[in-house]
Protein backbone atom coordinates (compact mmCIF):
# COMPACT_ATOMS: atom_id res chain seq x y z
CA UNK A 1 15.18 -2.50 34.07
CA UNK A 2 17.31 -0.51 31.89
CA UNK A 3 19.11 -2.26 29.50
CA UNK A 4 23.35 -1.25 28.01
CA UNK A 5 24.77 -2.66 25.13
CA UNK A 6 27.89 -4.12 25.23
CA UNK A 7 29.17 -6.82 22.95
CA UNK A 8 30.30 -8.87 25.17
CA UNK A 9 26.37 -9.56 25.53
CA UNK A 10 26.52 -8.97 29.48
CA UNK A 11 26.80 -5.50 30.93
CA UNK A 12 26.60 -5.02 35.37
CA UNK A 13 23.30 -4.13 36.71
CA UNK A 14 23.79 -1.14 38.75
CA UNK A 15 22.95 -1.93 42.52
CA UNK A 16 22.78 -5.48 42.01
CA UNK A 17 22.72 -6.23 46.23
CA UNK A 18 19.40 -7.27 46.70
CA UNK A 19 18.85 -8.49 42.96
CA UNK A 20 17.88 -11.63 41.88
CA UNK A 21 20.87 -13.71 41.13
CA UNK A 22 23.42 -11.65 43.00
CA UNK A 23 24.30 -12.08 46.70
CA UNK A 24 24.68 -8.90 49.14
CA UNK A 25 27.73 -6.80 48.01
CA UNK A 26 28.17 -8.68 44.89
CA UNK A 27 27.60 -7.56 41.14
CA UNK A 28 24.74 -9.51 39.10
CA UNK A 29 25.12 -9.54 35.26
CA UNK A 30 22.21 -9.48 33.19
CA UNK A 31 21.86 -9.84 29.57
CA UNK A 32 22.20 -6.67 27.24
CA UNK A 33 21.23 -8.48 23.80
CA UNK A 34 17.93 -8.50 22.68
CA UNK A 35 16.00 -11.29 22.44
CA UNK A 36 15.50 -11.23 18.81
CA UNK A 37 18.45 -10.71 16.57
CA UNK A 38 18.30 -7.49 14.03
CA UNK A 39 16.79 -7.77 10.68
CA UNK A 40 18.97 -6.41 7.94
CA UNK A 41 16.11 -4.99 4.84
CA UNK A 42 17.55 -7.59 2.44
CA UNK A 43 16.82 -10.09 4.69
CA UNK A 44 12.76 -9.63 4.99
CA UNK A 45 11.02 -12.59 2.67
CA UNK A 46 8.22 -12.37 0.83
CA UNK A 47 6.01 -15.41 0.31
CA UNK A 48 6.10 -17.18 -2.66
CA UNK A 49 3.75 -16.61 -5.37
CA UNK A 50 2.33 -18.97 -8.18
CA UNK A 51 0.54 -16.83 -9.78
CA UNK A 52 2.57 -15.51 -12.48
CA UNK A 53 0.55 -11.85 -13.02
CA UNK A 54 2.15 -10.81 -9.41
CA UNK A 55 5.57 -11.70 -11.06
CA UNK A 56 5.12 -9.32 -14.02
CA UNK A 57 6.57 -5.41 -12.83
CA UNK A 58 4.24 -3.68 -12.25
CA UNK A 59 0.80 -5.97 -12.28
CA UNK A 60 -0.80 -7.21 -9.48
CA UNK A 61 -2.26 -10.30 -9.01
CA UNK A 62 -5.61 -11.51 -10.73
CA UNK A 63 -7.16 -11.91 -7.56
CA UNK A 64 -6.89 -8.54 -6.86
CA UNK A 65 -9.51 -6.60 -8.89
CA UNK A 66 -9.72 -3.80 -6.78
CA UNK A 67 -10.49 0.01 -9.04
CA UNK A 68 -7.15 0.80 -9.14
CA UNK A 69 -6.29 -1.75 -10.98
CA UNK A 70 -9.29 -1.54 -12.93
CA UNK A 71 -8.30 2.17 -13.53
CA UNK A 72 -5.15 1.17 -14.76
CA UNK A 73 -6.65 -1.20 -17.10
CA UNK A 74 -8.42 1.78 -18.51
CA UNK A 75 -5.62 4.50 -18.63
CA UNK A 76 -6.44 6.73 -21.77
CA UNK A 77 -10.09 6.76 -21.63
CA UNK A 78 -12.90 9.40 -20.49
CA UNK A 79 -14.51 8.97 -17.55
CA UNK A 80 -16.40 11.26 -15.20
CA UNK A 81 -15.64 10.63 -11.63
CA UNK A 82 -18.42 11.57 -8.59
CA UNK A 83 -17.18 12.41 -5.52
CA UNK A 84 -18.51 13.81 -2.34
CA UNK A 85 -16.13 15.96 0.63
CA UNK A 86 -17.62 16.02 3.45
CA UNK A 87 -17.16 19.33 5.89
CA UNK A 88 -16.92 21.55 2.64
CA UNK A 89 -19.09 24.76 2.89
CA UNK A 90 -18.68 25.65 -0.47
CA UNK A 91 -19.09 22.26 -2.51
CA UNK A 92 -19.87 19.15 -0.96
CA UNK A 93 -20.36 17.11 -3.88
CA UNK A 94 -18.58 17.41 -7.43
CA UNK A 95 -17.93 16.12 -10.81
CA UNK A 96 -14.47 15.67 -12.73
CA UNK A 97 -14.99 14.84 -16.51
CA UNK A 98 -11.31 13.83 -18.20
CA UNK A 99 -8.57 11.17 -19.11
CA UNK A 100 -7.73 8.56 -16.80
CA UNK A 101 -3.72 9.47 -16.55
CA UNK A 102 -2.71 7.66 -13.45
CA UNK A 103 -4.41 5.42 -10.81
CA UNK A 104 -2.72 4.60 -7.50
CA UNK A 105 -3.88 2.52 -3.99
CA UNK A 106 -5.33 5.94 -2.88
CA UNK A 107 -6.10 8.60 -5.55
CA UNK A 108 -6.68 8.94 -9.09
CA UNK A 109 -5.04 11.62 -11.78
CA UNK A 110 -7.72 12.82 -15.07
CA UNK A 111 -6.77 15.65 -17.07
CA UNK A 112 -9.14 17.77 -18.67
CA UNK A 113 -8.56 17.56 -22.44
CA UNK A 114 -10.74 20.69 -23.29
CA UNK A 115 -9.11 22.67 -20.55
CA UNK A 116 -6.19 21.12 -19.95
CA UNK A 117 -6.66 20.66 -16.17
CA UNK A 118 -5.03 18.07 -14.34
CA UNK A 119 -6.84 16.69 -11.30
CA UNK A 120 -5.58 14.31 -8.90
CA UNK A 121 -8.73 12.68 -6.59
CA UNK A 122 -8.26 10.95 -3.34
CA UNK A 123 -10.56 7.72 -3.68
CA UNK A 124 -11.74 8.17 -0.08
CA UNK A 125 -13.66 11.07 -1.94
CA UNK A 126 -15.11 8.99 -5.06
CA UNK A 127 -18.49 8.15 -4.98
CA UNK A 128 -18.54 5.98 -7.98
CA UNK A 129 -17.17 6.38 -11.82
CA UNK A 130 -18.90 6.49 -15.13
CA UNK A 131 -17.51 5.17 -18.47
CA UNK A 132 -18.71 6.69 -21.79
CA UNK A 133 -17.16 3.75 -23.79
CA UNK A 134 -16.79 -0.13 -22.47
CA UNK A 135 -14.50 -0.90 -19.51
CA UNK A 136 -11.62 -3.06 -19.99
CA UNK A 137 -11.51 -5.34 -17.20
CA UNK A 138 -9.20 -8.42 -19.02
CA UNK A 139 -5.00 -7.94 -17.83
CA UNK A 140 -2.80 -8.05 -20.53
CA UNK A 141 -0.62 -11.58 -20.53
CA UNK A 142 -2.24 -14.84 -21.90
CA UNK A 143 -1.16 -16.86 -18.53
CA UNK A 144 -4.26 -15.66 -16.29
CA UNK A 145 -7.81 -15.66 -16.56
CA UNK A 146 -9.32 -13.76 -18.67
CA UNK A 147 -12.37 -11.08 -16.88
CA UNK A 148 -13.63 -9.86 -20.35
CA UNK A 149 -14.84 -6.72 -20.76
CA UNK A 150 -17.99 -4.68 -19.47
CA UNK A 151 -20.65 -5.05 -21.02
CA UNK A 152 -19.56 -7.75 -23.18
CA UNK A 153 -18.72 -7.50 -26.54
């Protein structure tokens, strides 16, 4: 059944004889709003959170150790990243030396500081990552848990 809005919330059901609710020759009216009402954007909630690293901009929460965020922890350091494309005659696997510049859900930015070469690496590609130095795996506020570093100090 085809539905009409009208904001009176009823609109006439074409051909209603026959319909349930409406007798031969007469008009049946049938609901036009939907059955949920609209969500504006600003009204969507979020749960609350008690953990106060998912409060700070631009951290995510302890919990969530995932390597982006373990990238991010790094930013500024050299790294070489392995990664492997599948379906590529030329080079299947390949190697990116450089500077951890960016890390995001689904890729990775290093530039090149010999060449200057900026490189941004879809994860679904990365193998695995070497450091040449230690990894920082601690977030920076006091409140949460601390990780340490790898290896430890």
């Amino acid at each position: 059944m085809s539905q009409y809005y009208n904001p009176q919330g009823f609109q006439p059901y074409p051909g209603a004889g026959g319909q349930p609710g409406a007798q031969p020759g007469q008009q049946a009216y049938y609901p036009t709003q939907p059955a949920f009402p609209p969500v504006s954007p600003g009204a969507v909630s979020q749960p609350p959170s008690t953990n106060v690293a998912s409060q700070l901009p631009g951290q995510l929460p302890i919990e969530q150790s995932y390597i982006e965020n373990i990238l991010r922890l790094n930013k500024g350091k050299l790294v070489t990243v392995y990664a492997t494309f599948e379906g590529n005659s030329q080079w299947n696997a390949k190697t990116f030396k450089g500077i951890i510049e960016a890390a995001g859900r689904d890729h990775v930015i290093l530039s090149d500081p010999q060449t200057g070469m900026r490189y941004l690496i879809p994860m679904v590609a990365v193998d695995y990552i070497t450091f040449d130095e230690q990894i920082e795996y601690e977030y920076p506020f006091a409140s949460a848990p601390s990780l340490g570093t790898y290896p430890p100090r």
